[in-house]
C-alpha atoms as a PDB file:
ATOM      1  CA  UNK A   1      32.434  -0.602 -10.769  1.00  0.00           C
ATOM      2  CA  UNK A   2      29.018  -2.670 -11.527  1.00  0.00           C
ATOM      3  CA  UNK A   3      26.437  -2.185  -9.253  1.00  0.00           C
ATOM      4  CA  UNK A   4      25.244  -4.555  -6.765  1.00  0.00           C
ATOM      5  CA  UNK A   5      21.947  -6.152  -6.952  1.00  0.00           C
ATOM      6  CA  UNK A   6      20.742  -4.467  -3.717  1.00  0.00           C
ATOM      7  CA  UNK A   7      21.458  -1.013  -5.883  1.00  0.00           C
ATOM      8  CA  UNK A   8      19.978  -2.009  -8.662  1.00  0.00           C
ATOM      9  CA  UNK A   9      16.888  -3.096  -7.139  1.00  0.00           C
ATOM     10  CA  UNK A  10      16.695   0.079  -5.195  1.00  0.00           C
ATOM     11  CA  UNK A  11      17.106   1.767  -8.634  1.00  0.00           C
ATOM     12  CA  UNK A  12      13.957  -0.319 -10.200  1.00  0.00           C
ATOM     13  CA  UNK A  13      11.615   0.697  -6.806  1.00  0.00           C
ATOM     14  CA  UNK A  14      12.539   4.517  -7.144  1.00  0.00           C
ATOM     15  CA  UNK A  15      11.574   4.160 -10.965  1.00  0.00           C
ATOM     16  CA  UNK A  16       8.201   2.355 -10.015  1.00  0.00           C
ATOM     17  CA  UNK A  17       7.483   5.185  -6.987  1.00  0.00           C
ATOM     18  CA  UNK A  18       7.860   7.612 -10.389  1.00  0.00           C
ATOM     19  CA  UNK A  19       5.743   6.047 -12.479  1.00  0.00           C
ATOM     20  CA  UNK A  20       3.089   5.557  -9.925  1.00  0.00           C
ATOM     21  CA  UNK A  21       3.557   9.279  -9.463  1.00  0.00           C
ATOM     22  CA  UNK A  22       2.730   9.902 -12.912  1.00  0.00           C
ATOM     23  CA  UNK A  23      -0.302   7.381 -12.743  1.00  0.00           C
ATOM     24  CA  UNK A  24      -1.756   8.816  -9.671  1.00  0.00           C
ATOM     25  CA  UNK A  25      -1.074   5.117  -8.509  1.00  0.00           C
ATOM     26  CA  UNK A  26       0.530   3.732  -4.578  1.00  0.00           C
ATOM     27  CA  UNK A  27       4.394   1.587  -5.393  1.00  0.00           C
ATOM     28  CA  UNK A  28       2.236  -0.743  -2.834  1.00  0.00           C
ATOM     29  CA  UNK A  29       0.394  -1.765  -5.545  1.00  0.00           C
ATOM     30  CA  UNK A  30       3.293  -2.952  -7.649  1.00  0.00           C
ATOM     31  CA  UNK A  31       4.655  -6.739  -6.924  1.00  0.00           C
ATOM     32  CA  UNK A  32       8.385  -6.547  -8.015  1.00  0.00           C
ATOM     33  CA  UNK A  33       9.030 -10.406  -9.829  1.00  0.00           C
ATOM     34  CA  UNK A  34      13.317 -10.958 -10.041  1.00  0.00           C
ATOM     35  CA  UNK A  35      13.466 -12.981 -12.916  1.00  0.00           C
ATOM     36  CA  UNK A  36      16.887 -14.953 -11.613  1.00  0.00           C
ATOM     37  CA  UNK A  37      16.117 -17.952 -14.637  1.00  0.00           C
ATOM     38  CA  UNK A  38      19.976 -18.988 -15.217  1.00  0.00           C
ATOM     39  CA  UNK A  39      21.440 -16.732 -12.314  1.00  0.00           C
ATOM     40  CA  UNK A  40      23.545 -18.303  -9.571  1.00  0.00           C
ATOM     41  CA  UNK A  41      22.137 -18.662  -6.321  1.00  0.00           C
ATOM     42  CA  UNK A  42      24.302 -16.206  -4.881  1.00  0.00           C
ATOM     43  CA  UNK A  43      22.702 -13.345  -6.860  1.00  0.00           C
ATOM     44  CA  UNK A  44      19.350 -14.408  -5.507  1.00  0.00           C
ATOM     45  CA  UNK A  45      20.233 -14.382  -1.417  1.00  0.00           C
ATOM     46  CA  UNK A  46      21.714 -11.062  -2.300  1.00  0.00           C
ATOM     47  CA  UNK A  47      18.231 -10.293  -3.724  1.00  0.00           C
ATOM     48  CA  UNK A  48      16.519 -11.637  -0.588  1.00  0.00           C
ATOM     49  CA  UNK A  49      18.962  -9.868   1.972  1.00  0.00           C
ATOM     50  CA  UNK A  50      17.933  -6.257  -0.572  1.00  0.00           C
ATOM     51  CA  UNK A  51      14.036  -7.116   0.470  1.00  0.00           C
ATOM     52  CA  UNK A  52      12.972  -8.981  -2.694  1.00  0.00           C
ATOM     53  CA  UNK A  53      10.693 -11.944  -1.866  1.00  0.00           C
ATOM     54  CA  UNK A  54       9.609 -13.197  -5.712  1.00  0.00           C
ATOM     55  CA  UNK A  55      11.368 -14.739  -8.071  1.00  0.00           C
ATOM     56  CA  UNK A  56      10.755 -15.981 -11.434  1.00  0.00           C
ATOM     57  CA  UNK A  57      12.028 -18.562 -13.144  1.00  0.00           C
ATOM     58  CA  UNK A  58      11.165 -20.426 -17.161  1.00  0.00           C
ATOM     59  CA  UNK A  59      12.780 -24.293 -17.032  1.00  0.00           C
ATOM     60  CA  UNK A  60      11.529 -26.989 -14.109  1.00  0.00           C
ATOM     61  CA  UNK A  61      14.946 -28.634 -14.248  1.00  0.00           C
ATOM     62  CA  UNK A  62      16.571 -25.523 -13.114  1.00  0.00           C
ATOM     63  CA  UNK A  63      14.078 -24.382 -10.419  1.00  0.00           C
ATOM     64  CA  UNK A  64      14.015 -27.985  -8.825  1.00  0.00           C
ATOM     65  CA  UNK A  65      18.075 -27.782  -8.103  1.00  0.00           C
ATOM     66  CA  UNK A  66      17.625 -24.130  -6.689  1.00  0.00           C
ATOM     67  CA  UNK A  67      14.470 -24.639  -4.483  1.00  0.00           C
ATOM     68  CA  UNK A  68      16.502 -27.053  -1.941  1.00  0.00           C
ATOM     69  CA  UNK A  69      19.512 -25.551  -1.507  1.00  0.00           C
ATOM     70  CA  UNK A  70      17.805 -21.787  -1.174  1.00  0.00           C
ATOM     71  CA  UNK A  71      15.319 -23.689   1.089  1.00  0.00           C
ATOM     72  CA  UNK A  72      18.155 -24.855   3.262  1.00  0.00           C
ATOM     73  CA  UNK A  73      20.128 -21.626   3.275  1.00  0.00           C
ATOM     74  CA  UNK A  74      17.138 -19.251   4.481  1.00  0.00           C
ATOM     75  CA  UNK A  75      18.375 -18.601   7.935  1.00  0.00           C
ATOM     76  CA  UNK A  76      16.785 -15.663   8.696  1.00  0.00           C
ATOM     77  CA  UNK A  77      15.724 -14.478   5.459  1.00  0.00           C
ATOM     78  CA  UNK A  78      12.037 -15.425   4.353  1.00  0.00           C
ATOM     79  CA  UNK A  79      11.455 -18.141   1.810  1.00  0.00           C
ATOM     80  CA  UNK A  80      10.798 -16.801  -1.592  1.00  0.00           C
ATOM     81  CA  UNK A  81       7.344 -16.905  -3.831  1.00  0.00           C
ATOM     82  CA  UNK A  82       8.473 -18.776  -6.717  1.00  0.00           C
ATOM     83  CA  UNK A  83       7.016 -17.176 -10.125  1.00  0.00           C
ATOM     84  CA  UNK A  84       6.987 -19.507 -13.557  1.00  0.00           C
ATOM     85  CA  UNK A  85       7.208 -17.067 -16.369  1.00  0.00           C
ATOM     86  CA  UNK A  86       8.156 -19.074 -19.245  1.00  0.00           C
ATOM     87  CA  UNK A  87       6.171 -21.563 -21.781  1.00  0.00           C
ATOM     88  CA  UNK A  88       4.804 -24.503 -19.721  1.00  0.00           C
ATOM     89  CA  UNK A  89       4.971 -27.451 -22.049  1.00  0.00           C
ATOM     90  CA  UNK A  90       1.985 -29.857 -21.213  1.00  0.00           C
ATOM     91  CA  UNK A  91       3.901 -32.923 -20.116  1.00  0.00           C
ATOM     92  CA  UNK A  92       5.523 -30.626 -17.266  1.00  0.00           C
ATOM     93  CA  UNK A  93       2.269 -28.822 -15.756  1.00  0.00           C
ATOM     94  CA  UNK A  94       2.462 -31.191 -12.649  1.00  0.00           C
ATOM     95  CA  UNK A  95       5.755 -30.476 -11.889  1.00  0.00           C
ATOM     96  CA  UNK A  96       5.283 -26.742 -12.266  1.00  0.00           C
ATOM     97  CA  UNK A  97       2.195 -26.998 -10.492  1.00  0.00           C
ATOM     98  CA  UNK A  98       4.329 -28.629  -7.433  1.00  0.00           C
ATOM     99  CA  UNK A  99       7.028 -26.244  -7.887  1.00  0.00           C
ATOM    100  CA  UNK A 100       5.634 -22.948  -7.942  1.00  0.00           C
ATOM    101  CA  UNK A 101       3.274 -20.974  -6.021  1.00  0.00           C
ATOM    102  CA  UNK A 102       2.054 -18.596  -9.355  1.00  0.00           C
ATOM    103  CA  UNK A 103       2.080 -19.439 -13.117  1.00  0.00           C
ATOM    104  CA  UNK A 104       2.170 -16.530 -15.507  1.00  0.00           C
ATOM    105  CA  UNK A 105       1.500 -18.630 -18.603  1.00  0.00           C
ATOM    106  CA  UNK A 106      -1.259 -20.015 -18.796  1.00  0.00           C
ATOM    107  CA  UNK A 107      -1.271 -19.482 -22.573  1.00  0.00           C
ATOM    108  CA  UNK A 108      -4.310 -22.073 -23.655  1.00  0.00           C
ATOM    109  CA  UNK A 109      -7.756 -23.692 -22.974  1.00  0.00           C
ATOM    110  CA  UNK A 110      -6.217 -26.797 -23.475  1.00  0.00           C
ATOM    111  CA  UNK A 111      -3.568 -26.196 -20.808  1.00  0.00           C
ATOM    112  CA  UNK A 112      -5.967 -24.776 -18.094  1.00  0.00           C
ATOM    113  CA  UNK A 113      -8.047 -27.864 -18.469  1.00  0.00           C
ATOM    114  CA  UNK A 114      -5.025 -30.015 -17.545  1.00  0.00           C
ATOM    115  CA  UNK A 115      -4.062 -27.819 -14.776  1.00  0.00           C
ATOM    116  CA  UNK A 116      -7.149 -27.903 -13.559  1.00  0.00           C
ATOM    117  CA  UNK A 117      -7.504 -31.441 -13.362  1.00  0.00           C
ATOM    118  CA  UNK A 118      -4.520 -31.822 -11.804  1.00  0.00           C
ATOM    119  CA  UNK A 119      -5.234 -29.489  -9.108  1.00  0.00           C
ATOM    120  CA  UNK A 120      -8.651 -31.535  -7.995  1.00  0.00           C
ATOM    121  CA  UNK A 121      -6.159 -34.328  -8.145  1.00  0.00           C
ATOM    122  CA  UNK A 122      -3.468 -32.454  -5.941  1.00  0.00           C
ATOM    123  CA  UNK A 123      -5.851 -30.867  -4.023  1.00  0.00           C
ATOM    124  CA  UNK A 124      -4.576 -27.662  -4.686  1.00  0.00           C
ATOM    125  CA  UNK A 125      -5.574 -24.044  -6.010  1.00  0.00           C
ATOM    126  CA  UNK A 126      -2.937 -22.732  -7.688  1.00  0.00           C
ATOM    127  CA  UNK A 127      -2.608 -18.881  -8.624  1.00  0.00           C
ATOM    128  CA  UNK A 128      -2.702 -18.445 -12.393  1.00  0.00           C
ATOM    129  CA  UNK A 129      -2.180 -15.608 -15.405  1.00  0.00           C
ATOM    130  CA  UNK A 130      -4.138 -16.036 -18.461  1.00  0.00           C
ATOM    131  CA  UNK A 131      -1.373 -15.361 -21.313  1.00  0.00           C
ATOM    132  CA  UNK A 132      -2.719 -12.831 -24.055  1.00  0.00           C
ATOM    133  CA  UNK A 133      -0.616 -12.185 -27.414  1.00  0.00           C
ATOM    134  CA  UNK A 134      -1.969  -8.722 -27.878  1.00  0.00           C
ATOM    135  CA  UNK A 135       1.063  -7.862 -29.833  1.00  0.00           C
ATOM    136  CA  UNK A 136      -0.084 -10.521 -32.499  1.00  0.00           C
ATOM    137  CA  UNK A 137       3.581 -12.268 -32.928  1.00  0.00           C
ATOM    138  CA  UNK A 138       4.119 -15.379 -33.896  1.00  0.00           C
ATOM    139  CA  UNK A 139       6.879 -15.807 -31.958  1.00  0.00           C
ATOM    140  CA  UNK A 140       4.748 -15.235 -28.685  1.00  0.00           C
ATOM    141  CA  UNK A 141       2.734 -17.884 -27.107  1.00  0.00           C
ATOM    142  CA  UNK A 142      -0.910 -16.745 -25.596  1.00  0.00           C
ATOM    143  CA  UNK A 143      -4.857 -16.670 -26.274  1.00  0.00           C
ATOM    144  CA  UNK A 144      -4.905 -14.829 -29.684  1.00  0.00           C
ATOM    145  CA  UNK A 145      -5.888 -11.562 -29.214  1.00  0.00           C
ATOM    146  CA  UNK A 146      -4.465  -8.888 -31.725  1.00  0.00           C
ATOM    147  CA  UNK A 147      -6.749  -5.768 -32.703  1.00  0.00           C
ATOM    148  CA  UNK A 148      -9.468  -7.463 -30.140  1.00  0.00           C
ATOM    149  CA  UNK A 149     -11.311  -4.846 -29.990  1.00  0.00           C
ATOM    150  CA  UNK A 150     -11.770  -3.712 -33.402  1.00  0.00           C
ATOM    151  CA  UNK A 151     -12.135  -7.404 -35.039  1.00  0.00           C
ATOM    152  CA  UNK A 152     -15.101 -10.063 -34.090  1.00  0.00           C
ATOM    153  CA  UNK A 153     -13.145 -12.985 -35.513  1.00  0.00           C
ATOM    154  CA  UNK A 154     -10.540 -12.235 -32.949  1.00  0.00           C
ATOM    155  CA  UNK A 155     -12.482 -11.143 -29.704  1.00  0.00           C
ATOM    156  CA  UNK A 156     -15.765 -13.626 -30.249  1.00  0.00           C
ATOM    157  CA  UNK A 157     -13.055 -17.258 -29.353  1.00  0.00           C
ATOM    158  CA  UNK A 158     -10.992 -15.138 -27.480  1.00  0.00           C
ATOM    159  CA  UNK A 159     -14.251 -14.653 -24.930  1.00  0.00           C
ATOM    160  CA  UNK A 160     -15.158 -17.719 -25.443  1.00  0.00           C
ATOM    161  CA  UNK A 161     -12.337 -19.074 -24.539  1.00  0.00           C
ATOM    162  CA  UNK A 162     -11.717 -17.076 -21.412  1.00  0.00           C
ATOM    163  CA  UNK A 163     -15.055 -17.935 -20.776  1.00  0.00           C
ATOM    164  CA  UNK A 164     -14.282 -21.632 -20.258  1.00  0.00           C
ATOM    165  CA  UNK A 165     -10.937 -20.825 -18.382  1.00  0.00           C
ATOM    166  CA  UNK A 166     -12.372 -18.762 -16.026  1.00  0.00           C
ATOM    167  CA  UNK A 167     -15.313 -21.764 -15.260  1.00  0.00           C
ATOM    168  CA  UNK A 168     -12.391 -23.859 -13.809  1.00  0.00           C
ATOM    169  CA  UNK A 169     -12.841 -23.443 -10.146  1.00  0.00           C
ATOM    170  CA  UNK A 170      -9.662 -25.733  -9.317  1.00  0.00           C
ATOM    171  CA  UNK A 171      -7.873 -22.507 -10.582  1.00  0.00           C
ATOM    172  CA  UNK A 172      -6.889 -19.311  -8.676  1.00  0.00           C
ATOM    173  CA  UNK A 173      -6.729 -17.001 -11.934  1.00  0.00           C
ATOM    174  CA  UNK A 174      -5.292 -13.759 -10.747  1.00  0.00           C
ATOM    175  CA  UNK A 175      -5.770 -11.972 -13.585  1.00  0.00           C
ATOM    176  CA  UNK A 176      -4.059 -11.828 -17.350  1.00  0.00           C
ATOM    177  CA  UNK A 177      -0.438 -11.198 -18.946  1.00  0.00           C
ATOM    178  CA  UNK A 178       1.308 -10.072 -21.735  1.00  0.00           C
ATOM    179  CA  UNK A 179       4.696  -8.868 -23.331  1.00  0.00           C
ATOM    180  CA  UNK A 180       5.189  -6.129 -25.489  1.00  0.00           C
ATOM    181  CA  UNK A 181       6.846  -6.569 -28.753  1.00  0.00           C
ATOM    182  CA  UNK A 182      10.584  -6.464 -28.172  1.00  0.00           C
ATOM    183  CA  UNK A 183      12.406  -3.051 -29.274  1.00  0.00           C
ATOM    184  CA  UNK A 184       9.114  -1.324 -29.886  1.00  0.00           C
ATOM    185  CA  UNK A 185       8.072   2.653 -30.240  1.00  0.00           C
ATOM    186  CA  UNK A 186       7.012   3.662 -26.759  1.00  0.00           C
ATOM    187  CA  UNK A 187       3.131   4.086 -28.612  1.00  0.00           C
ATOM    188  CA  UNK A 188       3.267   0.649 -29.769  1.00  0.00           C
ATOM    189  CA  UNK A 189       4.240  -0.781 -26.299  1.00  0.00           C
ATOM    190  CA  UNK A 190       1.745   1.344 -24.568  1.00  0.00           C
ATOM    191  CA  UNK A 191      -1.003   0.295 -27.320  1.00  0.00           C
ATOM    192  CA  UNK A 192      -0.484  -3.151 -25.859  1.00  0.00           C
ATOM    193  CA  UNK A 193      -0.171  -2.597 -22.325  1.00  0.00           C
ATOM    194  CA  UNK A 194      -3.027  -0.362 -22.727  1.00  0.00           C
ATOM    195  CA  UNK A 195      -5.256  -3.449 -24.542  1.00  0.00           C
ATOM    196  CA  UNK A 196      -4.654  -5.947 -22.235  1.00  0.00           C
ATOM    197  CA  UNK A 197      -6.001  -3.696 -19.376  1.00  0.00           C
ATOM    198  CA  UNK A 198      -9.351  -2.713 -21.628  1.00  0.00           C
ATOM    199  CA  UNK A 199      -9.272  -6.615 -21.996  1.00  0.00           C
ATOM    200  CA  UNK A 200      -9.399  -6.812 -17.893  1.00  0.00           C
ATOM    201  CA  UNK A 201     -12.288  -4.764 -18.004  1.00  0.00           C
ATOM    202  CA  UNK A 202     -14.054  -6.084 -20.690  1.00  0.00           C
ATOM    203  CA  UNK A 203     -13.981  -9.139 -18.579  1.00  0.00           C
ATOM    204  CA  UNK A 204     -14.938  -7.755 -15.186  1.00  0.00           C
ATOM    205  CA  UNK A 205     -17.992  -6.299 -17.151  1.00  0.00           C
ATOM    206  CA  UNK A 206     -19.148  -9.895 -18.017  1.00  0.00           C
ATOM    207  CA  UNK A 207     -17.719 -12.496 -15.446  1.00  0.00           C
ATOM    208  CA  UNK A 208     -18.493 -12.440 -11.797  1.00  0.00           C
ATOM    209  CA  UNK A 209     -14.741 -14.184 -11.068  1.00  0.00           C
ATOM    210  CA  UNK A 210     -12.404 -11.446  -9.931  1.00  0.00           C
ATOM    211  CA  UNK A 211      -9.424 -10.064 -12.218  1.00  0.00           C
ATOM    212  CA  UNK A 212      -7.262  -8.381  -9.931  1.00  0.00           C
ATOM    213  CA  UNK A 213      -4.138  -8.238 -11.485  1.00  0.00           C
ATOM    214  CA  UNK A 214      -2.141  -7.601 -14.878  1.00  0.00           C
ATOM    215  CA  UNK A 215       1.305  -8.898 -15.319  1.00  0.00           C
ATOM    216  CA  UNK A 216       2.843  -6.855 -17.872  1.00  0.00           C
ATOM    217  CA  UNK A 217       6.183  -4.889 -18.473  1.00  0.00           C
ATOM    218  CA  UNK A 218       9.792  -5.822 -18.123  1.00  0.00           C
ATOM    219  CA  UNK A 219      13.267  -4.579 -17.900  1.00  0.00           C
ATOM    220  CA  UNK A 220      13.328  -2.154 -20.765  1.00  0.00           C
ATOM    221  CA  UNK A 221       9.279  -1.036 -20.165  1.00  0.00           C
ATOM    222  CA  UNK A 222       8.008  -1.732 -17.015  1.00  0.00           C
ATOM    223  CA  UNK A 223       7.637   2.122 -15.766  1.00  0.00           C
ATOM    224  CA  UNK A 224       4.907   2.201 -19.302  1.00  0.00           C
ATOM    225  CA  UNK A 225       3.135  -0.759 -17.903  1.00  0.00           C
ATOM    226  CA  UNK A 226       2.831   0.624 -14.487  1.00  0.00           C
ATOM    227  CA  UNK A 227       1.406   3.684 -16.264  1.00  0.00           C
ATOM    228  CA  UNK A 228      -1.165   1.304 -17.925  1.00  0.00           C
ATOM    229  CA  UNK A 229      -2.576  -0.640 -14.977  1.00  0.00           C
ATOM    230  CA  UNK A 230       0.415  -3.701 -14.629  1.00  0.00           C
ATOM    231  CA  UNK A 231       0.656  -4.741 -10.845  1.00  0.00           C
ATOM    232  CA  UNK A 232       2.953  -7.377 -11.289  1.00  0.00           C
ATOM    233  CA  UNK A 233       6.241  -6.230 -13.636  1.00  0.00           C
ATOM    234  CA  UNK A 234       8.970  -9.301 -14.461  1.00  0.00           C
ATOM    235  CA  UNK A 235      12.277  -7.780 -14.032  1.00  0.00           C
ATOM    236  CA  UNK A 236      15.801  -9.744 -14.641  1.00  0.00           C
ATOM    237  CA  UNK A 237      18.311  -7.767 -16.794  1.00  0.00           C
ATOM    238  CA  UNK A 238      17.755  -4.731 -14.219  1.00  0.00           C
ATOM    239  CA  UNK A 239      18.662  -6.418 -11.706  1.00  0.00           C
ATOM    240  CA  UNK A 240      20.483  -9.529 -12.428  1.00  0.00           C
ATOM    241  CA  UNK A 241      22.764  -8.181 -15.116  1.00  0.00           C
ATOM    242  CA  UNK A 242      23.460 -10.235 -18.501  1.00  0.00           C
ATOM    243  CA  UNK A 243      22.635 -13.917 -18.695  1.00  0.00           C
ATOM    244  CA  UNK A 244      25.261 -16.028 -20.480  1.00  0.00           C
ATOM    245  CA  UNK A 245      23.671 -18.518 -22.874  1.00  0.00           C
END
């Protein structure tokens, strides 16, 4: 018999109360994210009546059809925080923007400056996530930033540009994200986890704006990003099951 969501989220919160064990770390400190992106919305009231209150989501189309009818089906259940975690193609930041309360990929200057703009147009002060590529893949979208540390060609426009994103006060930046490479040794997955957080601190060094958060680790690594500083860990196989494409 398959699990039910409810289980399976109780499964992922036991696994983050160990790994914040390990850290010397509170589960308090960990925001759970269900990524339900091409799940029914069945599977995400039973994820609200199991006591999970974000969701994320990666295509505007999809989100706008769910956000009524979940809106109009609360009852007593409290509304969810929607989460985008996918690519945000230019032409849609104002509909993301409208759509969801926190963006995790905010994965260029160019892109912040638009957001920006439209959020002294909106009047609004949307919560952000600087997107890093730490792992260095092409496949990945985010601020260059393999082997940061070790290499000035790298971390010199990388500072730069966070430099300039950080400047736009029409933004609520929480703090940064990344994703490991796919499949990796556990060392290579920490190595990246464990970059992106020197990267946090690197920045609180030199910026008075506050980083609070990381948003890394997922389904198959999120107890190794807990280990490595993530408060915020994207989880949708774990709970959701399978997606059909």
């Amino acid at each position: 018999m398959t699990d039910s969501i409810a289980d399976n989220i109780q499964r992922i919160r036991d696994k983050i109360s160990d790994a914040c064990a390990r850290a010397n770390r509170r589960p308090e400190e960990i925001t759970l994210v269900g990524v339900s992106k091409r799940k029914p919305i069945t599977d995400i009231f039973q994820a609200l009546d199991a006591g999970l209150q974000h969701f994320g989501e990666n295509r505007v189309k999809e989100v706008r059809q769910k956000i009524p009818v979940v809106s109009e089906n609360l009852q007593e259940r409290p509304a969810p925080i929607w989460h985008m975690v996918g690519h945000v193609q230019s032409r849609k930041a104002k509909d993301v923007l409208s759509l969801f309360q926190t963006t995790h990929s905010l994965d260029s200057l160019k892109l912040a400056q638009k957001m920006s703009r439209i959020a002294v147009e909106k009047e609004l002060q949307p919560q952000v996530f600087i997107q890093v590529n730490i792992s260095g893949e092409d496949q990945k979208y985010g601020l260059p930033a393999a082997n940061w540390q070790q290499d000035a060609a790298v971390r010199e426009p990388l500072l730069a540009d966070l430099a300039q994103i950080l400047a736009l006060e029409a933004l609520d930046i929480r703090g940064l994200m990344t994703m490991a490479p796919y499949g990796a040794p556990e060392d290579e997955v920490r190595a990246v986890f464990a970059s992106l957080a020197a990267l946090q601190a690197e920045l609180a060094g030199q910026s008075a704006a506050p980083l609070p958060e990381l948003s890394m680790g997922m389904t198959d690594d999120y107890p190794i990003a807990i280990e490595e500083g993530a408060t915020v860990i994207r989880v949708g196989r774990a709970i959701f099951g399978e997606r059909r494409y």
